[in-house]
PDB file of N, CA and C in Angstrom:
ATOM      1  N   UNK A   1       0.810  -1.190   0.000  1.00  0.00           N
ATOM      2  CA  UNK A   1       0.000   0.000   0.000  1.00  0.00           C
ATOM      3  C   UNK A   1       0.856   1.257   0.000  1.00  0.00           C
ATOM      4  N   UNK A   2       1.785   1.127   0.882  1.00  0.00           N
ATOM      5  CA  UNK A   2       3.119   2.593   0.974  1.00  0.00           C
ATOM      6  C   UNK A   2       3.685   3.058  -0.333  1.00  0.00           C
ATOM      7  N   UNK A   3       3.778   1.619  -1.030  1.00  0.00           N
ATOM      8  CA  UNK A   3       4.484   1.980  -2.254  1.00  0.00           C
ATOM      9  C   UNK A   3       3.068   2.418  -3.582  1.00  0.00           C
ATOM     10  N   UNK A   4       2.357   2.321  -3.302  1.00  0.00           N
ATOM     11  CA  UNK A   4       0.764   2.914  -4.635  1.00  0.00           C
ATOM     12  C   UNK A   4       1.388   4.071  -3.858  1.00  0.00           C
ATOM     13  N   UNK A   5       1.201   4.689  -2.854  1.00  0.00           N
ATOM     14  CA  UNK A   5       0.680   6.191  -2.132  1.00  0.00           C
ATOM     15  C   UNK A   5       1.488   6.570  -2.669  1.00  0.00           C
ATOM     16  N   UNK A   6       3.021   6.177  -2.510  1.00  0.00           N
ATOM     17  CA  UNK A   6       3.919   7.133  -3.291  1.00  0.00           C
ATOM     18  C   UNK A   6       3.947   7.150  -4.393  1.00  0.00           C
ATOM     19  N   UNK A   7       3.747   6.194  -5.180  1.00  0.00           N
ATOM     20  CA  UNK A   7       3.523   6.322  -6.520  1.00  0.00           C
ATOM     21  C   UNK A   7       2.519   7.230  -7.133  1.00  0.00           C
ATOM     22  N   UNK A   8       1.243   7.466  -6.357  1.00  0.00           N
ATOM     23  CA  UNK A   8       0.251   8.748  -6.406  1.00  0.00           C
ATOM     24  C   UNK A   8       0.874  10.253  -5.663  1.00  0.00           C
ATOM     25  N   UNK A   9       1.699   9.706  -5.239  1.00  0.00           N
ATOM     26  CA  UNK A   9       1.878  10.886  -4.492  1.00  0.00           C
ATOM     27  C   UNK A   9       3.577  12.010  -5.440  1.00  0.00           C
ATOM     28  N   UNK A  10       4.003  11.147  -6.439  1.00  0.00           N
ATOM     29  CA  UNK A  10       5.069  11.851  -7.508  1.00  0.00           C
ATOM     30  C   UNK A  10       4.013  12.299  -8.435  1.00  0.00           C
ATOM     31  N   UNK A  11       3.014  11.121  -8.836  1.00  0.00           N
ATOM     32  CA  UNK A  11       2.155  11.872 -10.136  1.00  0.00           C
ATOM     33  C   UNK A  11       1.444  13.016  -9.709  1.00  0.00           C
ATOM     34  N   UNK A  12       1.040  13.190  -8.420  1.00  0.00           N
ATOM     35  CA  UNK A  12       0.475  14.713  -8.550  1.00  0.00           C
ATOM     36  C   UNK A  12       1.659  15.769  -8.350  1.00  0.00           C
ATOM     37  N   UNK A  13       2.963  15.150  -7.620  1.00  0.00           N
ATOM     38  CA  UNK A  13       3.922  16.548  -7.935  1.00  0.00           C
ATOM     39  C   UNK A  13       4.093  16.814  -9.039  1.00  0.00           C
ATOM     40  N   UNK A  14       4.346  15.928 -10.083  1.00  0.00           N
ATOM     41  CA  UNK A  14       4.512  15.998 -11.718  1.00  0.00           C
ATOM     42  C   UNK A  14       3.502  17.294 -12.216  1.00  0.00           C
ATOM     43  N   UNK A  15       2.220  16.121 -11.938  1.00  0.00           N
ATOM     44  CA  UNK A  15       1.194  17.039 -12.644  1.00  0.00           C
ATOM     45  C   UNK A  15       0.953  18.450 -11.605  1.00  0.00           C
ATOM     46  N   UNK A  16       1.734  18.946 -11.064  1.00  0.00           N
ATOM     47  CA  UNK A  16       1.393  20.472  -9.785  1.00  0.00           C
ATOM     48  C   UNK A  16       2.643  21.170 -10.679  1.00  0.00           C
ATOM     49  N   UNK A  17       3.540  20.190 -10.756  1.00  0.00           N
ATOM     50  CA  UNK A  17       5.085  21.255 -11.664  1.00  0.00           C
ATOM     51  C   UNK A  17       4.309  21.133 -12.873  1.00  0.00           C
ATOM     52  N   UNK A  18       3.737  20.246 -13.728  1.00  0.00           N
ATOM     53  CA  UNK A  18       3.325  20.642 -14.775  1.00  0.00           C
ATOM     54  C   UNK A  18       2.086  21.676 -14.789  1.00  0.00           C
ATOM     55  N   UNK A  19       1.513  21.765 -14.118  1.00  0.00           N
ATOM     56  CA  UNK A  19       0.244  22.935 -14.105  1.00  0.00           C
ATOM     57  C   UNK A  19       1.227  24.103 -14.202  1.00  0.00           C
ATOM     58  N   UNK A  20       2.421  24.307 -12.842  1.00  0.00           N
ATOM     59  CA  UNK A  20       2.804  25.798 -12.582  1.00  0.00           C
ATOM     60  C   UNK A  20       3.694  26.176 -14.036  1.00  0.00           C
ATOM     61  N   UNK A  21       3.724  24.823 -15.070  1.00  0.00           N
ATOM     62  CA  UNK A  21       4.523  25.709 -15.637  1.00  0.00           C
ATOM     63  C   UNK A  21       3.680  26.011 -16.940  1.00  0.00           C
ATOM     64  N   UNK A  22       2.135  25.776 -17.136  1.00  0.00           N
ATOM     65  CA  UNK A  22       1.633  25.891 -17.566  1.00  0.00           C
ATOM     66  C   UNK A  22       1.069  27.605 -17.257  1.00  0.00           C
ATOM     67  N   UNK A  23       0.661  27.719 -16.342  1.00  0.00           N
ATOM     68  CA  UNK A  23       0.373  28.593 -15.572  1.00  0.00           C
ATOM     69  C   UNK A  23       1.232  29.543 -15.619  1.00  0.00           C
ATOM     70  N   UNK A  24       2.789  29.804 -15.758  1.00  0.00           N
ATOM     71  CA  UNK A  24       3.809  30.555 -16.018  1.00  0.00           C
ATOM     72  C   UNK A  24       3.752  30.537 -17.596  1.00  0.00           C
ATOM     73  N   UNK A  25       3.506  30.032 -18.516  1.00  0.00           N
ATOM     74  CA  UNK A  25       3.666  30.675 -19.880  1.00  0.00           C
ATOM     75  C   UNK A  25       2.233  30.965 -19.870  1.00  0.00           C
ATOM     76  N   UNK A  26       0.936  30.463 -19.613  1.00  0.00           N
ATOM     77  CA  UNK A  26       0.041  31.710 -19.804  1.00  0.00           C
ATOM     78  C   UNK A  26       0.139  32.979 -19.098  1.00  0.00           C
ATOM     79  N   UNK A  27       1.000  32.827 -17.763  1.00  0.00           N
ATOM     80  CA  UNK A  27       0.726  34.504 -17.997  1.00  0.00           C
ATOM     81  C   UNK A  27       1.829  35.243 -18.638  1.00  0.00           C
ATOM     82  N   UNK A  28       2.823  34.740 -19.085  1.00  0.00           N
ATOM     83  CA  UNK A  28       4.076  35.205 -20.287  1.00  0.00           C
ATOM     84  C   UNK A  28       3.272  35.414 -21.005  1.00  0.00           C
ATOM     85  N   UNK A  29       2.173  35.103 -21.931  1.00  0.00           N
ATOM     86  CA  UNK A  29       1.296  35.091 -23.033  1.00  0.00           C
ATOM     87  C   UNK A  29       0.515  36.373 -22.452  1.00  0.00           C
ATOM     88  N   UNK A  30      -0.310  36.687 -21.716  1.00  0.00           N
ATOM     89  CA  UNK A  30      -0.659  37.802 -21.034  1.00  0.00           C
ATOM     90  C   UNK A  30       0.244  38.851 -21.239  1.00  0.00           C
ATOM     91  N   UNK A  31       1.068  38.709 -20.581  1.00  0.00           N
ATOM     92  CA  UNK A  31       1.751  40.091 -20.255  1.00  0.00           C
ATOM     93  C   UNK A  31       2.663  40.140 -21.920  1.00  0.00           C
ATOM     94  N   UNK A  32       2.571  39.297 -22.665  1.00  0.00           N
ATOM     95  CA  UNK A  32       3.104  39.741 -23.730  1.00  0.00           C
ATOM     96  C   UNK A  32       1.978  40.492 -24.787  1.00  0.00           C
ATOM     97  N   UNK A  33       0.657  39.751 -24.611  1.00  0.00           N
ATOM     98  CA  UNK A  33       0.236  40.370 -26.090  1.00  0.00           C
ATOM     99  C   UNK A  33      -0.587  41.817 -24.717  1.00  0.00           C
ATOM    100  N   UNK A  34      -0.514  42.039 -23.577  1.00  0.00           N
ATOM    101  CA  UNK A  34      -0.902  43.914 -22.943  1.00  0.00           C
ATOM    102  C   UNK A  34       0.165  44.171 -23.599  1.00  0.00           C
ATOM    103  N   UNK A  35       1.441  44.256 -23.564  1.00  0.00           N
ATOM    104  CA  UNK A  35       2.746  45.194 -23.992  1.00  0.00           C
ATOM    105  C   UNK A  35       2.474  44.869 -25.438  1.00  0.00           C
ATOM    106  N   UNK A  36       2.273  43.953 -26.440  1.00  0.00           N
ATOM    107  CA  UNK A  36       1.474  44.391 -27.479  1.00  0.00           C
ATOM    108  C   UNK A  36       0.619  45.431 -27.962  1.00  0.00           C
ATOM    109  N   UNK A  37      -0.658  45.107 -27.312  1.00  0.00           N
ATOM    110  CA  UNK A  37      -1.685  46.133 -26.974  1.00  0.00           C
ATOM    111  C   UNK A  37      -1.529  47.955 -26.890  1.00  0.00           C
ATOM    112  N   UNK A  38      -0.194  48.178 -25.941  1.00  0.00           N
ATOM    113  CA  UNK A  38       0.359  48.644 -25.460  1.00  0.00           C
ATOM    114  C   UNK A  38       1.177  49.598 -26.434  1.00  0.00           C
ATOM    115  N   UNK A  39       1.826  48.766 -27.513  1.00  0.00           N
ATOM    116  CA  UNK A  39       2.756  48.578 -28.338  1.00  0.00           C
ATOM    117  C   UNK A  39       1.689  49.744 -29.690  1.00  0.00           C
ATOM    118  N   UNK A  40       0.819  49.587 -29.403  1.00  0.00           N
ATOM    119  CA  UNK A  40      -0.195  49.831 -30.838  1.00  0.00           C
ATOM    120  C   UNK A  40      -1.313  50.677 -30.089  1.00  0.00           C
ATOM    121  N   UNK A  41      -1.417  50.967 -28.950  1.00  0.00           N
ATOM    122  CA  UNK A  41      -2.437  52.458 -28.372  1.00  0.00           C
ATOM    123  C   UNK A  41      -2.284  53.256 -29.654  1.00  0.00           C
ATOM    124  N   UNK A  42      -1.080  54.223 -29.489  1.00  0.00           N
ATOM    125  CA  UNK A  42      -0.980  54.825 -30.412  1.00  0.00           C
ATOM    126  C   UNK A  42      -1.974  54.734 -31.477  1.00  0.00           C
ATOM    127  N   UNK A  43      -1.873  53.730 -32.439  1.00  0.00           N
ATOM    128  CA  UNK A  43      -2.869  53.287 -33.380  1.00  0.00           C
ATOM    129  C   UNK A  43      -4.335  53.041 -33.185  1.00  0.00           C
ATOM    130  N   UNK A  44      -4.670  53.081 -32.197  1.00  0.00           N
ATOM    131  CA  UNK A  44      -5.863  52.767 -32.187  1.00  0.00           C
ATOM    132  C   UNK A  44      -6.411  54.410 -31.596  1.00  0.00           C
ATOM    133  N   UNK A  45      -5.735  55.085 -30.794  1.00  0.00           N
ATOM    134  CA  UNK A  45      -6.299  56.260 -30.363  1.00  0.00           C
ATOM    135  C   UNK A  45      -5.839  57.309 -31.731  1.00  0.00           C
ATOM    136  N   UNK A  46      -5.026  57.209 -32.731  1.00  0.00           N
ATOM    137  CA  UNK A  46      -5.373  57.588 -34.226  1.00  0.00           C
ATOM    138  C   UNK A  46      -6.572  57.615 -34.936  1.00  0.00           C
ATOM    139  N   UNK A  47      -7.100  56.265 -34.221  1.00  0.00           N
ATOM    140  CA  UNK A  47      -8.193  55.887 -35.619  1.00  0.00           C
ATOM    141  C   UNK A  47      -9.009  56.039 -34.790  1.00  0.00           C
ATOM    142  N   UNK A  48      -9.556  56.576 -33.806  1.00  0.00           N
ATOM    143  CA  UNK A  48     -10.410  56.925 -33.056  1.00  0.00           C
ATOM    144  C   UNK A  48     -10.457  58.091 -33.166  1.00  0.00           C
ATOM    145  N   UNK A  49      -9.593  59.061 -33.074  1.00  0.00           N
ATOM    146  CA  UNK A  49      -9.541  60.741 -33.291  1.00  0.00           C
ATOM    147  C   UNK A  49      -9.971  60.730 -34.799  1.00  0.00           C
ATOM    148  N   UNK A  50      -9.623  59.793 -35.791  1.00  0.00           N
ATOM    149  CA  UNK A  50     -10.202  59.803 -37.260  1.00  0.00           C
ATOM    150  C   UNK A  50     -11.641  59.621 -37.257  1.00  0.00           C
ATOM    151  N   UNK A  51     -11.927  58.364 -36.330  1.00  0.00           N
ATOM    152  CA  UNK A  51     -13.694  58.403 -36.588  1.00  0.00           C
ATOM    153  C   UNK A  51     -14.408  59.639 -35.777  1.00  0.00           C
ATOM    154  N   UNK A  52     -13.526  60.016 -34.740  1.00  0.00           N
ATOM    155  CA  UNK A  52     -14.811  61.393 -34.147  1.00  0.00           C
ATOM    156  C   UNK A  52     -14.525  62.149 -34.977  1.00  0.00           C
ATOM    157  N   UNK A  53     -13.372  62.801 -36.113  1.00  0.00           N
ATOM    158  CA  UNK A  53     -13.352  63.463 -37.045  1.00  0.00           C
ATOM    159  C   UNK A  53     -14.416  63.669 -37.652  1.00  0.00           C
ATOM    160  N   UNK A  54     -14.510  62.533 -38.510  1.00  0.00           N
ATOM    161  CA  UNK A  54     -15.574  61.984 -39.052  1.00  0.00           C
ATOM    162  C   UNK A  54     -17.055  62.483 -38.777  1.00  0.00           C
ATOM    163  N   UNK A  55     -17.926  62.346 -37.612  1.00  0.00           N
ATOM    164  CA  UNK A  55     -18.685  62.110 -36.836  1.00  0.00           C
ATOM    165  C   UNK A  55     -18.907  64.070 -36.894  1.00  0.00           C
ATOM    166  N   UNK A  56     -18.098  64.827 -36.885  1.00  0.00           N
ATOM    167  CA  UNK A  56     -17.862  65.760 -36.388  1.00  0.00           C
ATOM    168  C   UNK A  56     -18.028  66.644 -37.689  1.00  0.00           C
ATOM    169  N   UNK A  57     -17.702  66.306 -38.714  1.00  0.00           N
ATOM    170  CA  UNK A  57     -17.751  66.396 -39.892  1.00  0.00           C
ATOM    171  C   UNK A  57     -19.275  66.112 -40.589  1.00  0.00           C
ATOM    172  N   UNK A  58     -19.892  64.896 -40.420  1.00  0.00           N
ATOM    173  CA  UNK A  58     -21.108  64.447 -40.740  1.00  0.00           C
ATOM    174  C   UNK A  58     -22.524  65.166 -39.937  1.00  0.00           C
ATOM    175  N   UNK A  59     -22.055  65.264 -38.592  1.00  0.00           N
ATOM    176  CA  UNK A  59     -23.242  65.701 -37.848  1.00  0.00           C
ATOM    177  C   UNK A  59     -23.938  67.427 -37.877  1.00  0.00           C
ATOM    178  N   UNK A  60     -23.197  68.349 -38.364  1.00  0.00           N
ATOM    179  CA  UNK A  60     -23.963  68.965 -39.152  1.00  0.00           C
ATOM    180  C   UNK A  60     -24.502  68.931 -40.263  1.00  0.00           C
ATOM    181  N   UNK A  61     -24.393  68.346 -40.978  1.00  0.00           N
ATOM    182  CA  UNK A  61     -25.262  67.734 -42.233  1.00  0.00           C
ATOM    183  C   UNK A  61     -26.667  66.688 -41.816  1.00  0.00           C
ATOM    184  N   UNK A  62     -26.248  66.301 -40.967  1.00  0.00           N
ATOM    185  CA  UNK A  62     -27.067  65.420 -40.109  1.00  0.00           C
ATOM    186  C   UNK A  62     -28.537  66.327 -39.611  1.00  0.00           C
ATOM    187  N   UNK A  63     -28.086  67.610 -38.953  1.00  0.00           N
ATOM    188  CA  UNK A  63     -29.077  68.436 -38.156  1.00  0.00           C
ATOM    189  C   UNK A  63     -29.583  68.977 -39.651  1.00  0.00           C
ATOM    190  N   UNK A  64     -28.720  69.634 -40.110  1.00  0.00           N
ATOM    191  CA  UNK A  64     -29.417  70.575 -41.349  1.00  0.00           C
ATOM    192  C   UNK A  64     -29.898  69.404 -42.292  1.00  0.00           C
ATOM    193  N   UNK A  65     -30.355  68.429 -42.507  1.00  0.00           N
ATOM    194  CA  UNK A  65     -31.176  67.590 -43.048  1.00  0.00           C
ATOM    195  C   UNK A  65     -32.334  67.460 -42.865  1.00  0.00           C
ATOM    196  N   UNK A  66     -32.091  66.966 -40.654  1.00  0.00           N
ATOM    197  CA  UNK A  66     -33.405  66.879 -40.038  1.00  0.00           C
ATOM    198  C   UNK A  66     -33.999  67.885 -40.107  1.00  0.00           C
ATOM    199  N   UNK A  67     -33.824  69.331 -39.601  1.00  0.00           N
ATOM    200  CA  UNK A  67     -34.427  70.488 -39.889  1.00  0.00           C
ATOM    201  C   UNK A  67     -34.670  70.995 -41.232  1.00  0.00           C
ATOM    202  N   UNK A  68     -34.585  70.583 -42.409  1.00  0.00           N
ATOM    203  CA  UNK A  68     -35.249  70.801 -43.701  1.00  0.00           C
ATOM    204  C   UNK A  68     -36.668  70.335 -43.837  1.00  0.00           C
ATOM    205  N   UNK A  69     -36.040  68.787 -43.266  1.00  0.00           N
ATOM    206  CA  UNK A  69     -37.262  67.626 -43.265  1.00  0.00           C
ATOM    207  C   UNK A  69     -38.371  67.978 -42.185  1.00  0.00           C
ATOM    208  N   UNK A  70     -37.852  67.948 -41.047  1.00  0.00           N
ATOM    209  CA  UNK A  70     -39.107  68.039 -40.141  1.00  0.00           C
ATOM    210  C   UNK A  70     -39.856  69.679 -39.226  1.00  0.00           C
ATOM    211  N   UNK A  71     -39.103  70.348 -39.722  1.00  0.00           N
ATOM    212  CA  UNK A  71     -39.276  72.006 -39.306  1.00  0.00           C
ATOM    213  C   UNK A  71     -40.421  72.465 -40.474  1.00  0.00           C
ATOM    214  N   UNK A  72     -41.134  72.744 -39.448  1.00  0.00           N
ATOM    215  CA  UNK A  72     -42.563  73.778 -40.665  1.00  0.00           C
ATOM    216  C   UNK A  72     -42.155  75.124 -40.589  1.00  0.00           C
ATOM    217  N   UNK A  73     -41.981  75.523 -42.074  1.00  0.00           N
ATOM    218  CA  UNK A  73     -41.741  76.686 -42.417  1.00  0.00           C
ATOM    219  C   UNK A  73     -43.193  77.682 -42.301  1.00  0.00           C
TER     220      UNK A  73
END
């Protein structure tokens, strides 16, 4: 019986070192693709100042439409 226990008792250290090192490259994978993320703000707060451009650009055309259409002269 002493000798099963230990024999259960390496396979879960195995499988506890194999979890932590599982567990250590996902969060390497984490913290790599935030500093990615990170890496490319820049780009995304570009194309965000481009679409409120946009938006900013369109939405008086927007009002002076509605008020053609729905304002009684």
């Amino acid at each position: 019986m002493n000798v099963k226990r230990q024999e259960l008792e390496r396979k879960i250290e195995q499988m506890e070192a194999a979890l932590g090192e599982l567990k250590l490259q996902l969060s390497q994978a984490v913290a790599e693709e935030q500093h990615e993320s990170i890496d490319h703000l820049d780009e995304h707060l570009q194309e965000l100042d481009h679409r409120w451009e946009n938006i900013r650009e369109f939405w008086p055309i927007v009002v002076k439409e509605f008020r053609e259409r729905f304002v009684k002269k």
